[in-house]
C-alpha atoms as a PDB file:
ATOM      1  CA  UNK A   1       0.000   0.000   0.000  1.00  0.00           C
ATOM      2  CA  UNK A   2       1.472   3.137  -1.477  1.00  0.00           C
ATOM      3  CA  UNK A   3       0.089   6.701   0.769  1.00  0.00           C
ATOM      4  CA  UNK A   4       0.539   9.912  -0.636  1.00  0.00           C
ATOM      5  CA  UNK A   5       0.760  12.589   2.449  1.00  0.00           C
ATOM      6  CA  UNK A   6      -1.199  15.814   1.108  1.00  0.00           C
ATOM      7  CA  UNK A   7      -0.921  17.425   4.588  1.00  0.00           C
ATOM      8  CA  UNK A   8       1.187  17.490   7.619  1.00  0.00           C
ATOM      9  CA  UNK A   9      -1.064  17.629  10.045  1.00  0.00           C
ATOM     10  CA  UNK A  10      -1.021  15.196  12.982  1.00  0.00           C
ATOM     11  CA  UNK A  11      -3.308  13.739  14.742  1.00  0.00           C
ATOM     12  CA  UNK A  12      -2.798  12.427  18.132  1.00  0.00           C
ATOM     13  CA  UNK A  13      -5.155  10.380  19.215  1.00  0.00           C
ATOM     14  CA  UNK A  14      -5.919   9.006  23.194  1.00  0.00           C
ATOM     15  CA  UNK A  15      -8.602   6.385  23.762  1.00  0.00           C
ATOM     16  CA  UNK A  16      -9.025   6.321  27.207  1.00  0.00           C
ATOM     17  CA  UNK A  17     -12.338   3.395  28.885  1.00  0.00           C
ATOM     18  CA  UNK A  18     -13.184   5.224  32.415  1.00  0.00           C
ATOM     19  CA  UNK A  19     -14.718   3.734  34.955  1.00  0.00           C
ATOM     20  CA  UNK A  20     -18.043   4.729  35.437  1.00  0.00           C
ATOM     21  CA  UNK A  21     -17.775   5.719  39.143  1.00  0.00           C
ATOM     22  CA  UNK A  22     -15.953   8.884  37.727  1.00  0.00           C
ATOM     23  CA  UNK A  23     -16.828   9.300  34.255  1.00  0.00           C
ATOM     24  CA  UNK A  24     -19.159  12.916  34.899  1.00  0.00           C
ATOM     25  CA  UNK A  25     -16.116  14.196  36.655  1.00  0.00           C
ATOM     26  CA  UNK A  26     -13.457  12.564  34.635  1.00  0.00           C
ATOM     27  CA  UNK A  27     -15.454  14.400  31.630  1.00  0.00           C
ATOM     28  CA  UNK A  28     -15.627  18.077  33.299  1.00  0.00           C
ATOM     29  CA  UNK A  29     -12.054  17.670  34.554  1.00  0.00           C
ATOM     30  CA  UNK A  30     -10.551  16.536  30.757  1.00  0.00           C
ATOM     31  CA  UNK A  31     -12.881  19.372  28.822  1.00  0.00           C
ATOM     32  CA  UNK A  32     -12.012  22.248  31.484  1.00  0.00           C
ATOM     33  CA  UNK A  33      -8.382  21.544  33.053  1.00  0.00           C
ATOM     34  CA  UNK A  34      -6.908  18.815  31.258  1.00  0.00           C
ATOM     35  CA  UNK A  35      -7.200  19.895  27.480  1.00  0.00           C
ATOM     36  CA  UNK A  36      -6.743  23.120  28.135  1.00  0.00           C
ATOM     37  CA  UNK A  37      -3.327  22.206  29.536  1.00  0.00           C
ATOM     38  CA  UNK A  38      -2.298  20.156  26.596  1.00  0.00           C
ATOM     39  CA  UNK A  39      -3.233  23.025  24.102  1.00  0.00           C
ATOM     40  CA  UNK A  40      -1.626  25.853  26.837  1.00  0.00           C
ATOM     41  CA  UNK A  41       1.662  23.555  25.512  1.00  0.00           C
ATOM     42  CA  UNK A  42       1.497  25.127  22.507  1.00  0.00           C
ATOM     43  CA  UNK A  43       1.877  21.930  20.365  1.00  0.00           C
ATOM     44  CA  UNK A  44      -1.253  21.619  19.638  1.00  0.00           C
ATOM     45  CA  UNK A  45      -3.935  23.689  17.900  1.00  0.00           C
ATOM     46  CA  UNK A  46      -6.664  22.296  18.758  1.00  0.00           C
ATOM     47  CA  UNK A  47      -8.766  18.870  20.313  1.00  0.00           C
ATOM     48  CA  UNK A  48     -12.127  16.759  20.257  1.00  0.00           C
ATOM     49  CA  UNK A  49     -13.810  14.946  22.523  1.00  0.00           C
ATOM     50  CA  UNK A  50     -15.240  11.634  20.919  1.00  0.00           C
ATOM     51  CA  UNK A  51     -17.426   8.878  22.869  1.00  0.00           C
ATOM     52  CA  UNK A  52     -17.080   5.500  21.314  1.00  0.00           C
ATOM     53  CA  UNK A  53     -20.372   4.193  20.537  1.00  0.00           C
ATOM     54  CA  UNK A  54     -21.291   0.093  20.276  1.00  0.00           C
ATOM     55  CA  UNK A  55     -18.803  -0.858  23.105  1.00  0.00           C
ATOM     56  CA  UNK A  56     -19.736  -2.188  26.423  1.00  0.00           C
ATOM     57  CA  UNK A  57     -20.199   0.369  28.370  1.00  0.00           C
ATOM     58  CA  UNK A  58     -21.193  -1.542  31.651  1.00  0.00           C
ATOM     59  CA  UNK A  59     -17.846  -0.858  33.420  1.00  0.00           C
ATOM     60  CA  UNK A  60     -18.165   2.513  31.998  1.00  0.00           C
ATOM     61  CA  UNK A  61     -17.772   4.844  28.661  1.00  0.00           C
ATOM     62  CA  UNK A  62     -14.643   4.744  26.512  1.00  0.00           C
ATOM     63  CA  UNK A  63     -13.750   8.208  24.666  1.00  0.00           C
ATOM     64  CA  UNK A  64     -11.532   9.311  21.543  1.00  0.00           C
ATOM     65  CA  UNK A  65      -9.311  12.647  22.349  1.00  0.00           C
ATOM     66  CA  UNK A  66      -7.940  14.002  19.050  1.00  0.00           C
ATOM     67  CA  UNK A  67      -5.457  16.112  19.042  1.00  0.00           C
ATOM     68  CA  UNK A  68      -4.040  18.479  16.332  1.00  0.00           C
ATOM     69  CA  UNK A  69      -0.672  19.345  15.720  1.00  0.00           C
ATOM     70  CA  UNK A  70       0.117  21.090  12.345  1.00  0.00           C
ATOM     71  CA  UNK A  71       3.571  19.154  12.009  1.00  0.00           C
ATOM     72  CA  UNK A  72       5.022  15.529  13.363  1.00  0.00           C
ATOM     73  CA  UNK A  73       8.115  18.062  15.187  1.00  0.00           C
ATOM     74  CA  UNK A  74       5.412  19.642  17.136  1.00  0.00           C
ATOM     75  CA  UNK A  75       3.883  15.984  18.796  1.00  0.00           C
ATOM     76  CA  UNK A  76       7.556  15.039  19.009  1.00  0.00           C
ATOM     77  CA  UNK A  77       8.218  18.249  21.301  1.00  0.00           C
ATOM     78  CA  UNK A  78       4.701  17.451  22.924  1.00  0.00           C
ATOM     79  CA  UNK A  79       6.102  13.469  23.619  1.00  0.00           C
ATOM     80  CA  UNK A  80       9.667  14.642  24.645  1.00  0.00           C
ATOM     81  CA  UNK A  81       8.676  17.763  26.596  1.00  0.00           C
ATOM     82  CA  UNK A  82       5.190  17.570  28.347  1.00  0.00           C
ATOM     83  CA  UNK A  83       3.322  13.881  27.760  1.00  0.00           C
ATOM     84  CA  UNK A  84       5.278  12.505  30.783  1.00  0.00           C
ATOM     85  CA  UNK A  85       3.874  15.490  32.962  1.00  0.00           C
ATOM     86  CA  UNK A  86       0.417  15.128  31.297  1.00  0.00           C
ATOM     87  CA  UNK A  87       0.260  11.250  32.217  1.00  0.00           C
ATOM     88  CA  UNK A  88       1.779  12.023  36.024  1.00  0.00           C
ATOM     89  CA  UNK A  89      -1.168  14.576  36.725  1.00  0.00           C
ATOM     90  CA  UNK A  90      -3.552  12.205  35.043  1.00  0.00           C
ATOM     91  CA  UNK A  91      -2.522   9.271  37.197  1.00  0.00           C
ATOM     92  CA  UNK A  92      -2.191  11.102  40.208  1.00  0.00           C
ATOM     93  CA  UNK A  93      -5.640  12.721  40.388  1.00  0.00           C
ATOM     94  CA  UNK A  94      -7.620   9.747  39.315  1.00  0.00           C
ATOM     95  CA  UNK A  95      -5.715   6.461  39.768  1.00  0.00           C
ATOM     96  CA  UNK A  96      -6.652   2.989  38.207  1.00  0.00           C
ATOM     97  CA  UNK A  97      -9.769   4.483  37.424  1.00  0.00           C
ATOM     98  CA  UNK A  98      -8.742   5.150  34.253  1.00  0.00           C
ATOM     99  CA  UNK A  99      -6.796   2.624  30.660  1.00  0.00           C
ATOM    100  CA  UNK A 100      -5.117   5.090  28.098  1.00  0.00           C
ATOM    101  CA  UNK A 101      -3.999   3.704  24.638  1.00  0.00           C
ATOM    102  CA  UNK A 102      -2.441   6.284  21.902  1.00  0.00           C
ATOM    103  CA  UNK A 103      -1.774   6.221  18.497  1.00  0.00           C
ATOM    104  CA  UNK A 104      -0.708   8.818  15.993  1.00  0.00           C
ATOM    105  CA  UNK A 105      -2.145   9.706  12.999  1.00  0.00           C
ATOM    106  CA  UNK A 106      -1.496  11.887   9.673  1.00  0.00           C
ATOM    107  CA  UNK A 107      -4.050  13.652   8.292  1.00  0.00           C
ATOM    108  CA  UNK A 108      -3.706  12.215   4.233  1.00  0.00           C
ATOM    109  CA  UNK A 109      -6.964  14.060   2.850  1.00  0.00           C
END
């Protein structure tokens, strides 16, 4: 398979299943402190909140945080500079409550 990048945009994407006993607050806390923070790094211009939809959801919600960096240098200053931070504050404020995956992503169209 042969892609042809049109664009450098990146897209950094967090999928993160939280359990239900916090998900309201989880929520509040990622849309008012958390991806403000991120963005505040300057690596990123902007982010979406996505909620995954046919998954089971009895141990609570998963969600899809995109974020948008206009070049891969920028998510590699976010990774080397600030994601270790980022993951800390995460961990410390809400535990095991919480399974992150990431992947990266370039916008081709």
């Amino acid at each position: 398979m042969v892609t042809i990048y049109l664009q450098n945009m990146i897209i950094y994407n967090v999928t993160i299943k939280v359990d239900i006993s916090i998900a309201h607050e989880w929520l509040a806390w990622l849309r008012d402190e958390h991806i403000p923070d991120i963005i505040g790094t300057g690596c990123f211009t902007d982010a979406r909140i996505l909620q995954l939809m046919e998954v089971d959801e009895s141990d609570g919600p998963t969600f899809a945080i995109q974020y948008q960096a206009d070049s891969k240098a920028l998510y590699n200053r976010y990774i080397k500079e600030y994601a270790a931070e980022m993951r800390k504050r995460a961990t410390e404020k809400w535990g095991d409550k919480f399974v992150a995956s990431r992947s990266v992503m370039q916008v081709v169209h």
